[in-house]
PDB file of N, CA and C in Angstrom:
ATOM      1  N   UNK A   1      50.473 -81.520  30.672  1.00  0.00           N
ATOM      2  CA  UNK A   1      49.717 -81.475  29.442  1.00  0.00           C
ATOM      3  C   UNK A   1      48.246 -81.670  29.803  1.00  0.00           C
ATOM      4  N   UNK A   2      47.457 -80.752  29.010  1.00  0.00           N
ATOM      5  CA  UNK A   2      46.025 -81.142  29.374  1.00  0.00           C
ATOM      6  C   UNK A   2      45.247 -80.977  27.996  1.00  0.00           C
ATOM      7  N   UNK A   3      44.317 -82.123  28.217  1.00  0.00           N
ATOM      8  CA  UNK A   3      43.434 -82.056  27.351  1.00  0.00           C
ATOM      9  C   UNK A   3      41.849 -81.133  27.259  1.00  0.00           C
ATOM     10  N   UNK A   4      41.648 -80.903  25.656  1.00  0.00           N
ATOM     11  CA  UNK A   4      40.687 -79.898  25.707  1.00  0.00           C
ATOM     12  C   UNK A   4      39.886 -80.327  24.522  1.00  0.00           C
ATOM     13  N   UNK A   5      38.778 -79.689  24.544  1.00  0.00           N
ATOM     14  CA  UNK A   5      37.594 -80.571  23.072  1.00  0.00           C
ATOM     15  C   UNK A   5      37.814 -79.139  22.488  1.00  0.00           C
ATOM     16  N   UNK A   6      37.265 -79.160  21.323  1.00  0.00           N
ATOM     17  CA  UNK A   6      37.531 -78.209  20.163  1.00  0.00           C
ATOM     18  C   UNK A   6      36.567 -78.258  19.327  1.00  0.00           C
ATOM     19  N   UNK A   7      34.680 -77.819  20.204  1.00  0.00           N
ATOM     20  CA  UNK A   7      33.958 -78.087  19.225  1.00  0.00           C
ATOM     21  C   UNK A   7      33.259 -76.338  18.399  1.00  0.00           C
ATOM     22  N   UNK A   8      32.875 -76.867  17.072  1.00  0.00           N
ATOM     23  CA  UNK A   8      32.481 -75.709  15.895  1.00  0.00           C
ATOM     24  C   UNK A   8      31.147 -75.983  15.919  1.00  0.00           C
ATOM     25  N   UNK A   9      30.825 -74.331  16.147  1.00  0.00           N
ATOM     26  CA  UNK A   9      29.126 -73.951  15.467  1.00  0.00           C
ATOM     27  C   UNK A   9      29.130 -72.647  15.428  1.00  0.00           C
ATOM     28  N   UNK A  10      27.602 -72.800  14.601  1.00  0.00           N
ATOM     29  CA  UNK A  10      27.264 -71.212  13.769  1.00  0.00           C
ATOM     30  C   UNK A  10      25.959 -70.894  14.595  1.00  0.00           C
ATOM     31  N   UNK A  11      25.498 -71.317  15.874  1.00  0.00           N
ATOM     32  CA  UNK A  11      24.691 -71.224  16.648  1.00  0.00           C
ATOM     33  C   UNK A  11      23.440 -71.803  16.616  1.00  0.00           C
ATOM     34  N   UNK A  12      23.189 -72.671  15.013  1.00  0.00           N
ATOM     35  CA  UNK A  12      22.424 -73.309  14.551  1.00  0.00           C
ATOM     36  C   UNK A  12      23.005 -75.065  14.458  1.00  0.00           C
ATOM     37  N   UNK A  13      24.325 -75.187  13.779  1.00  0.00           N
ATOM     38  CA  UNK A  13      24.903 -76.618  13.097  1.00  0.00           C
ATOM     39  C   UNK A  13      26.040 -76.196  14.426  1.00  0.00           C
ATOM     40  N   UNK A  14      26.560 -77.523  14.446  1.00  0.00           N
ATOM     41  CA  UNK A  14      27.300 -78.443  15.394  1.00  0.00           C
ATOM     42  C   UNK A  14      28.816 -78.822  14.733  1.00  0.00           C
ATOM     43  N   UNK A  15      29.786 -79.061  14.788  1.00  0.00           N
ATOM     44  CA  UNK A  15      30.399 -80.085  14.818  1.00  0.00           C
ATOM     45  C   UNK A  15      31.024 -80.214  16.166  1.00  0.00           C
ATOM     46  N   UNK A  16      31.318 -81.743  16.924  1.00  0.00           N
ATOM     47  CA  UNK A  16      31.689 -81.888  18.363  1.00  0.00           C
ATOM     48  C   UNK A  16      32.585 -82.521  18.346  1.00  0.00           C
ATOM     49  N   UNK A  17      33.449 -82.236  19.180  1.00  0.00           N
ATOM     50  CA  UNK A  17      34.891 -82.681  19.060  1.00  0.00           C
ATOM     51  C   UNK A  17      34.734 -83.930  20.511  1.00  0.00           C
ATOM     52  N   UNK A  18      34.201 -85.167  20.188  1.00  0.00           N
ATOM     53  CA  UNK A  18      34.224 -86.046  21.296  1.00  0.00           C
ATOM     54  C   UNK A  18      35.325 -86.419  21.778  1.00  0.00           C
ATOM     55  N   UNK A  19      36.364 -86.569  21.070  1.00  0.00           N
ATOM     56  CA  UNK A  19      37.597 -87.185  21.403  1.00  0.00           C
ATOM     57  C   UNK A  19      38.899 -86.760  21.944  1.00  0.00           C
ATOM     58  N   UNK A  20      38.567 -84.908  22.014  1.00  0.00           N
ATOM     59  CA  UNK A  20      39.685 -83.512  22.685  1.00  0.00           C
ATOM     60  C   UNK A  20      40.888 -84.096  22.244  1.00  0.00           C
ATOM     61  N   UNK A  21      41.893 -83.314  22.575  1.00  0.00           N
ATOM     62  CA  UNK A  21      43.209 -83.103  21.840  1.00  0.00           C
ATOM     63  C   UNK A  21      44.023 -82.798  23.200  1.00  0.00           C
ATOM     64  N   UNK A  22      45.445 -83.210  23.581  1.00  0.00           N
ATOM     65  CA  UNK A  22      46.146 -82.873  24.654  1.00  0.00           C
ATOM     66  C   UNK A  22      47.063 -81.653  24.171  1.00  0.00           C
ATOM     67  N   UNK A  23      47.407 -80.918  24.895  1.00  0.00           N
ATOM     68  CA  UNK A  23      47.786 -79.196  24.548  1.00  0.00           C
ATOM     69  C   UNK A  23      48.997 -79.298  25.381  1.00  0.00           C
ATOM     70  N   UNK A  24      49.865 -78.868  25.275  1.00  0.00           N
ATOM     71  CA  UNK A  24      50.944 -78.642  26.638  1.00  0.00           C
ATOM     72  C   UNK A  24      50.692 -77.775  26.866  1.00  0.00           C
ATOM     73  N   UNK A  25      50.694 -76.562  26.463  1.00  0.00           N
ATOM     74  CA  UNK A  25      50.723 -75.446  26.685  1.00  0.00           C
ATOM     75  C   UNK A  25      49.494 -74.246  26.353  1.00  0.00           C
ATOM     76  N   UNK A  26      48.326 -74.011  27.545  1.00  0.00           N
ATOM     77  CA  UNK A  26      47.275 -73.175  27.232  1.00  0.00           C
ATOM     78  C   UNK A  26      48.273 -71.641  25.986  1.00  0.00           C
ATOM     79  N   UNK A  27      48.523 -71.661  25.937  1.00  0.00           N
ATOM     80  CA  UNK A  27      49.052 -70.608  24.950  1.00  0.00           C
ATOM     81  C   UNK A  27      48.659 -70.773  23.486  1.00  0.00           C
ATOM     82  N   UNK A  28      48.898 -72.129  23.381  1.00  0.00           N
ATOM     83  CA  UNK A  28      49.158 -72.673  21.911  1.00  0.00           C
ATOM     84  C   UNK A  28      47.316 -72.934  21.728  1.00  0.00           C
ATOM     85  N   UNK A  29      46.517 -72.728  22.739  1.00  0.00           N
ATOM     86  CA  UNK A  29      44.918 -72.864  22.570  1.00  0.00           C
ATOM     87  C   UNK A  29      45.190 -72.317  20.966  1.00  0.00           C
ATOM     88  N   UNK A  30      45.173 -70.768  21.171  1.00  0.00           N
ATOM     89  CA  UNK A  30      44.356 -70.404  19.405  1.00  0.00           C
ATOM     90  C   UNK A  30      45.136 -71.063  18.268  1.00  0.00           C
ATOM     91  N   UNK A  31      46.295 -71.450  18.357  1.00  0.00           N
ATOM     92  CA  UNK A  31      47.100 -72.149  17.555  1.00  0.00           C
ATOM     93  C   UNK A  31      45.899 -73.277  16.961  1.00  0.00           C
ATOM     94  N   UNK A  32      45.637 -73.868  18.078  1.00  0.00           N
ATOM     95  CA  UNK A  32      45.290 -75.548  17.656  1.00  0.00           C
ATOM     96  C   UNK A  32      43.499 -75.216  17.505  1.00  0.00           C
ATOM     97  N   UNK A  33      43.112 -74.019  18.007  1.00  0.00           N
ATOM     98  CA  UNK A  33      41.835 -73.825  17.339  1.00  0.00           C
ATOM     99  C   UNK A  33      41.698 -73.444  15.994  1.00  0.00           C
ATOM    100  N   UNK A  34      42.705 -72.296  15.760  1.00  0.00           N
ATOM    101  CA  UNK A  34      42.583 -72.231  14.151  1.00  0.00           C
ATOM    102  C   UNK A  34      43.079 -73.664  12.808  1.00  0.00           C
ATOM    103  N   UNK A  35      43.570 -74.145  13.682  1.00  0.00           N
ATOM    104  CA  UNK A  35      43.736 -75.485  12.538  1.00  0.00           C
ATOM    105  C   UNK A  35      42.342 -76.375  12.451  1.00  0.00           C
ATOM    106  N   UNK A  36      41.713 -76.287  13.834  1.00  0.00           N
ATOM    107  CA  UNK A  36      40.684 -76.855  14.060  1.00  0.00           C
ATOM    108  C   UNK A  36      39.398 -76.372  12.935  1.00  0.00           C
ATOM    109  N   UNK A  37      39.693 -75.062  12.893  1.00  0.00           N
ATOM    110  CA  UNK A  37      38.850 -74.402  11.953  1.00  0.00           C
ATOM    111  C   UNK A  37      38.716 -74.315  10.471  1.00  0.00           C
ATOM    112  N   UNK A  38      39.930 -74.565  10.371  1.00  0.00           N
ATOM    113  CA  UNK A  38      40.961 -74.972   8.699  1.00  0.00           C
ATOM    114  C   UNK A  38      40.080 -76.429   8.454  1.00  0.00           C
ATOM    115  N   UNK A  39      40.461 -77.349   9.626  1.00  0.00           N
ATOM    116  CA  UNK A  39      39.922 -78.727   9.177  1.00  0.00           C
ATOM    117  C   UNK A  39      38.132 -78.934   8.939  1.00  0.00           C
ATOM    118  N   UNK A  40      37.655 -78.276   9.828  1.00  0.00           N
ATOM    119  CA  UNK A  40      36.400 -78.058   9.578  1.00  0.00           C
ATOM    120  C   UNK A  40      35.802 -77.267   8.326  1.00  0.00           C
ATOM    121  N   UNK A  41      36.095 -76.075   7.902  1.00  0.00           N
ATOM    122  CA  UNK A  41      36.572 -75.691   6.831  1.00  0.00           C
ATOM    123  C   UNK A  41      36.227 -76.429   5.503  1.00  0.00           C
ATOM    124  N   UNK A  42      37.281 -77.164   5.368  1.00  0.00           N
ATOM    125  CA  UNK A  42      37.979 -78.341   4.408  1.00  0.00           C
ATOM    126  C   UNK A  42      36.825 -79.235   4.000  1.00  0.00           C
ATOM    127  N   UNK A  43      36.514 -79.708   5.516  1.00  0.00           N
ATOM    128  CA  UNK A  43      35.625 -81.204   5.439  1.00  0.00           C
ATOM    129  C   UNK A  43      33.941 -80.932   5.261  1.00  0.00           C
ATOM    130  N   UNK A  44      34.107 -79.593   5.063  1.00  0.00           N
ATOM    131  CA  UNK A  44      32.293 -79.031   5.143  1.00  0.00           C
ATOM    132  C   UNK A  44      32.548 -77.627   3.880  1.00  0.00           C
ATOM    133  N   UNK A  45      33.495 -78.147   2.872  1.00  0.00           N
ATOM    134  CA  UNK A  45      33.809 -77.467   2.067  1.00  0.00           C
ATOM    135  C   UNK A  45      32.732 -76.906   0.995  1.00  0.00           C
ATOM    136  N   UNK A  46      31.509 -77.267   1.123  1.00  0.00           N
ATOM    137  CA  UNK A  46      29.865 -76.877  -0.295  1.00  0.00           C
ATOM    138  C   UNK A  46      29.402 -75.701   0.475  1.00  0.00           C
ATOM    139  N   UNK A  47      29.959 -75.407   2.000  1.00  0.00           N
ATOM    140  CA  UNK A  47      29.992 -73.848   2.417  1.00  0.00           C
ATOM    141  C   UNK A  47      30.756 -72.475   1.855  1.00  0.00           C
ATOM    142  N   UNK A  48      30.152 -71.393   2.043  1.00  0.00           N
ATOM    143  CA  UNK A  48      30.672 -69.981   1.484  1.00  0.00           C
ATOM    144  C   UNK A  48      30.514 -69.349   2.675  1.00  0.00           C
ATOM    145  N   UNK A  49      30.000 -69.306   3.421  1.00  0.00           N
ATOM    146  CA  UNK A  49      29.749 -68.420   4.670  1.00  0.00           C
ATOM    147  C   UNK A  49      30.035 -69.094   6.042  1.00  0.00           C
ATOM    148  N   UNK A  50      31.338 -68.766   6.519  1.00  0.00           N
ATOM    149  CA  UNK A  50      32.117 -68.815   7.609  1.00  0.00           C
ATOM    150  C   UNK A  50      31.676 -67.734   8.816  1.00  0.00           C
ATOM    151  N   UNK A  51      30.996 -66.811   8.639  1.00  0.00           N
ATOM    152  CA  UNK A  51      31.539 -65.311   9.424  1.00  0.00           C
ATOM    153  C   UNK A  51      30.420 -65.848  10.396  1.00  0.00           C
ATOM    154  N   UNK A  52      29.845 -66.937  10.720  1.00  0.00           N
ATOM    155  CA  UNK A  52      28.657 -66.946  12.387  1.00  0.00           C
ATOM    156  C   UNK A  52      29.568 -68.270  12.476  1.00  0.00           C
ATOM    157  N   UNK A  53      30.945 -68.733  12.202  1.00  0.00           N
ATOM    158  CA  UNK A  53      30.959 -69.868  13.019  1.00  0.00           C
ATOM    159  C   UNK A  53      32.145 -69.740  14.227  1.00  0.00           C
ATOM    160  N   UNK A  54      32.224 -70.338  15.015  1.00  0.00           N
ATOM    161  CA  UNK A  54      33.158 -70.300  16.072  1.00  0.00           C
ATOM    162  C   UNK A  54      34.273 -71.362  16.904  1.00  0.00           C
ATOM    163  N   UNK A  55      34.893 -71.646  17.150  1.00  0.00           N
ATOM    164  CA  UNK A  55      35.318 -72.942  17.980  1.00  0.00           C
ATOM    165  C   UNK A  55      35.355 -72.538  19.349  1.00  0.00           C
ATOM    166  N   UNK A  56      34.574 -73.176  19.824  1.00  0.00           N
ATOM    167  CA  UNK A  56      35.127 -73.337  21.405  1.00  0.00           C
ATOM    168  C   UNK A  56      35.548 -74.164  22.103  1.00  0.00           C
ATOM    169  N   UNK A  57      36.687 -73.886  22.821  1.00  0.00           N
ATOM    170  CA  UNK A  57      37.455 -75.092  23.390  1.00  0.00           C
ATOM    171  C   UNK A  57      36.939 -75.032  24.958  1.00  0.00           C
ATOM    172  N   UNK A  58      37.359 -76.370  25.597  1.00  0.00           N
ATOM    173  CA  UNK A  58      36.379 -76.548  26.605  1.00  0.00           C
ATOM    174  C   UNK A  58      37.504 -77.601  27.596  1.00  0.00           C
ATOM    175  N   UNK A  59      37.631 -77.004  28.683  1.00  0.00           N
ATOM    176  CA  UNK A  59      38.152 -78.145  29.432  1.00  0.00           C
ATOM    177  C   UNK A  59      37.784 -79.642  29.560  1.00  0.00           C
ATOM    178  N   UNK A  60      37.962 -80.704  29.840  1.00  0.00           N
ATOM    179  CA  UNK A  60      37.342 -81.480  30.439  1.00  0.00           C
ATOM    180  C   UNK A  60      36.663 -81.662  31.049  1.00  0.00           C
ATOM    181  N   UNK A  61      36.377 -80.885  32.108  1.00  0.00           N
ATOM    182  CA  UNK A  61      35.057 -80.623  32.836  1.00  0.00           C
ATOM    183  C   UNK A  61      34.425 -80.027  32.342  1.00  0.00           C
ATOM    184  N   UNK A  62      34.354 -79.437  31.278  1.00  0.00           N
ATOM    185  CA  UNK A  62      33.162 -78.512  30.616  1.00  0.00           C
ATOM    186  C   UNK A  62      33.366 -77.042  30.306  1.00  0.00           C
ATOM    187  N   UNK A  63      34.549 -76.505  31.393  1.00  0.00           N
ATOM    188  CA  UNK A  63      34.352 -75.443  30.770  1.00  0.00           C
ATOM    189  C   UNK A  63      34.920 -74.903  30.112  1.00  0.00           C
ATOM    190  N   UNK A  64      34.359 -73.619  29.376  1.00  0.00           N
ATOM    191  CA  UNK A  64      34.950 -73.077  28.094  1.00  0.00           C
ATOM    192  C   UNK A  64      35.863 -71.918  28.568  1.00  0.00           C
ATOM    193  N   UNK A  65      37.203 -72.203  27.811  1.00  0.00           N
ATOM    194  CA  UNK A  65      37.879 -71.663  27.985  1.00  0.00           C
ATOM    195  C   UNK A  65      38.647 -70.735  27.109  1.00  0.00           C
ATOM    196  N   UNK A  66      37.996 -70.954  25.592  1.00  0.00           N
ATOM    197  CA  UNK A  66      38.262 -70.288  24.580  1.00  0.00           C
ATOM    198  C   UNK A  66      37.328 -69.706  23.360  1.00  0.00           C
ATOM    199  N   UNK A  67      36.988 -68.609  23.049  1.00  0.00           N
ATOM    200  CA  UNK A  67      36.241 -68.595  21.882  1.00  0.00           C
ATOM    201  C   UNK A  67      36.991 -68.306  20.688  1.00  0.00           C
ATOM    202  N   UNK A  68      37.099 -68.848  19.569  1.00  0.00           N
ATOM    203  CA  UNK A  68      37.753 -67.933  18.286  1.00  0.00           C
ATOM    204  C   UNK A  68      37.026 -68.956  17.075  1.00  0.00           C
ATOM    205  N   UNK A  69      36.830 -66.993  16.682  1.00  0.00           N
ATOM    206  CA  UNK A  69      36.327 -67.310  15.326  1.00  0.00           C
ATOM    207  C   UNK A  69      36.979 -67.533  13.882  1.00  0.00           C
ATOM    208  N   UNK A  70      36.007 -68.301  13.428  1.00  0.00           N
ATOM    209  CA  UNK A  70      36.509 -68.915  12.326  1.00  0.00           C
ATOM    210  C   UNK A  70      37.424 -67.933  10.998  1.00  0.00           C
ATOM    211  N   UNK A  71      36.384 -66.713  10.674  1.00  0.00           N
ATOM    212  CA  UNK A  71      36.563 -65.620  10.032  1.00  0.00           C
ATOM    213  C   UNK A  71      37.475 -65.093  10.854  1.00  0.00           C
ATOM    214  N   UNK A  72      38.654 -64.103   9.923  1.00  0.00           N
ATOM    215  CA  UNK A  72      39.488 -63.294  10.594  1.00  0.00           C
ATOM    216  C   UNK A  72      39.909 -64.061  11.303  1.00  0.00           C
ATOM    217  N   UNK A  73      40.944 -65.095  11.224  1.00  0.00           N
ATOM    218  CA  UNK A  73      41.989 -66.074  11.758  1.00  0.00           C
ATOM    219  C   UNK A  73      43.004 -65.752  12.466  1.00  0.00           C
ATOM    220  N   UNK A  74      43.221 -64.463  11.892  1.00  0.00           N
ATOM    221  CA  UNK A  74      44.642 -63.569  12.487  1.00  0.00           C
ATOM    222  C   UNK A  74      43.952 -62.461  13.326  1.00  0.00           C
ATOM    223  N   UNK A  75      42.760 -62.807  13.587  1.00  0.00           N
ATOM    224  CA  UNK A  75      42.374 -61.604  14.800  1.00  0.00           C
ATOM    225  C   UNK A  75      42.494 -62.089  16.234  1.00  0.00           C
ATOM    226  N   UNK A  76      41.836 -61.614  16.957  1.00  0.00           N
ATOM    227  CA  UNK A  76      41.865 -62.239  18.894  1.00  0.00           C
ATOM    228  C   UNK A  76      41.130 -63.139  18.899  1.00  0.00           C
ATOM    229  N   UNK A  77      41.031 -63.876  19.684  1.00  0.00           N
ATOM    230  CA  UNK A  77      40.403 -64.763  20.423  1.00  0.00           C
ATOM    231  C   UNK A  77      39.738 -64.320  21.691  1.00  0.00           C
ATOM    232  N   UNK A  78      39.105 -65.075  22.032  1.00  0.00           N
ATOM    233  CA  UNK A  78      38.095 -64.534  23.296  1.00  0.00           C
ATOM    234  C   UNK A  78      38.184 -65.257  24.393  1.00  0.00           C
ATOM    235  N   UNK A  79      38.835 -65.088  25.257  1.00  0.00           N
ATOM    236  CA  UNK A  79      38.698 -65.839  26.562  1.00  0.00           C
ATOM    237  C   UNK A  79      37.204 -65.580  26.863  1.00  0.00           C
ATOM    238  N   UNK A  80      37.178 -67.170  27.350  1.00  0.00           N
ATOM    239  CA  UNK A  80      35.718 -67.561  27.990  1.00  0.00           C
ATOM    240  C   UNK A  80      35.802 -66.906  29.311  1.00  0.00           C
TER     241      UNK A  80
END
Protein backbone atom coordinates (compact mmCIF):
# COMPACT_ATOMS: atom_id res chain seq x y z
CA UNK A 1 0.00 0.00 0.00
CA UNK A 2 1.26 3.41 -0.71
CA UNK A 3 0.49 6.63 0.12
CA UNK A 4 -0.29 9.66 -2.14
CA UNK A 5 -1.47 13.56 -1.53
CA UNK A 6 -4.44 14.59 -3.58
CA UNK A 7 -3.99 18.23 -3.98
CA UNK A 8 -6.82 20.72 -6.15
CA UNK A 9 -6.20 23.88 -8.20
CA UNK A 10 -7.44 26.08 -10.94
CA UNK A 11 -3.84 27.35 -11.49
CA UNK A 12 -4.64 30.37 -9.46
CA UNK A 13 -6.46 28.83 -5.77
CA UNK A 14 -4.99 25.86 -3.95
CA UNK A 15 -6.45 23.31 -1.94
CA UNK A 16 -3.43 20.88 -0.38
CA UNK A 17 -3.88 17.71 0.68
CA UNK A 18 -1.12 17.67 3.71
CA UNK A 19 -2.12 14.59 5.18
CA UNK A 20 -2.21 11.95 1.64
CA UNK A 21 -4.35 9.00 1.69
CA UNK A 22 -2.89 5.20 1.49
CA UNK A 23 -4.09 3.51 -1.96
CA UNK A 24 -3.41 -0.23 -2.39
CA UNK A 25 -3.71 -0.24 -5.58
CA UNK A 26 -2.24 2.60 -8.25
CA UNK A 27 -5.34 1.68 -10.37
CA UNK A 28 -7.89 2.86 -8.00
CA UNK A 29 -5.69 6.53 -8.33
CA UNK A 30 -8.71 8.11 -10.50
CA UNK A 31 -11.20 6.39 -8.30
CA UNK A 32 -9.98 8.23 -5.14
CA UNK A 33 -9.22 11.43 -7.18
CA UNK A 34 -12.64 11.86 -8.35
CA UNK A 35 -14.11 11.61 -4.85
CA UNK A 36 -11.40 13.92 -3.97
CA UNK A 37 -12.98 16.27 -6.37
CA UNK A 38 -16.68 15.60 -5.26
CA UNK A 39 -15.35 16.60 -1.70
CA UNK A 40 -13.77 19.66 -2.78
CA UNK A 41 -16.67 20.40 -4.82
CA UNK A 42 -19.07 20.19 -1.81
CA UNK A 43 -16.86 22.14 0.67
CA UNK A 44 -16.19 25.19 -1.80
CA UNK A 45 -19.79 24.88 -2.87
CA UNK A 46 -20.57 29.38 -3.64
CA UNK A 47 -18.53 28.05 -6.89
CA UNK A 48 -20.16 27.55 -10.55
CA UNK A 49 -17.10 27.09 -12.52
CA UNK A 50 -15.22 23.81 -12.17
CA UNK A 51 -13.81 23.44 -15.88
CA UNK A 52 -9.80 25.07 -14.87
CA UNK A 53 -9.68 22.88 -11.80
CA UNK A 54 -7.63 19.71 -11.45
CA UNK A 55 -6.33 17.15 -8.80
CA UNK A 56 -3.06 16.04 -8.78
CA UNK A 57 -1.86 13.24 -7.00
CA UNK A 58 1.68 13.09 -6.00
CA UNK A 59 3.84 10.47 -4.52
CA UNK A 60 5.51 11.04 -1.41
CA UNK A 61 8.45 12.18 -2.74
CA UNK A 62 6.83 14.65 -4.80
CA UNK A 63 6.12 13.31 -7.73
CA UNK A 64 3.12 13.64 -9.73
CA UNK A 65 1.74 10.89 -10.81
CA UNK A 66 -1.71 11.76 -11.79
CA UNK A 67 -3.67 14.55 -13.40
CA UNK A 68 -7.62 14.48 -13.53
CA UNK A 69 -9.90 16.89 -14.00
CA UNK A 70 -12.51 17.96 -12.09
CA UNK A 71 -15.07 18.59 -15.11
CA UNK A 72 -15.96 15.54 -17.16
CA UNK A 73 -15.44 12.96 -14.26
CA UNK A 74 -16.09 10.08 -16.53
CA UNK A 75 -13.39 11.17 -18.95
CA UNK A 76 -9.35 10.12 -18.79
CA UNK A 77 -7.07 11.04 -16.60
CA UNK A 78 -3.60 12.06 -17.36
CA UNK A 79 -0.65 10.33 -16.34
CA UNK A 80 2.00 12.64 -15.10
Amino acid sequence: MAKYRFHCTNGLECVFDARGTEVRAAARLVDRARKVASDVRQSLANRTDWAEWRVSVHDLSGRRVLVQPFEGASGRARAA
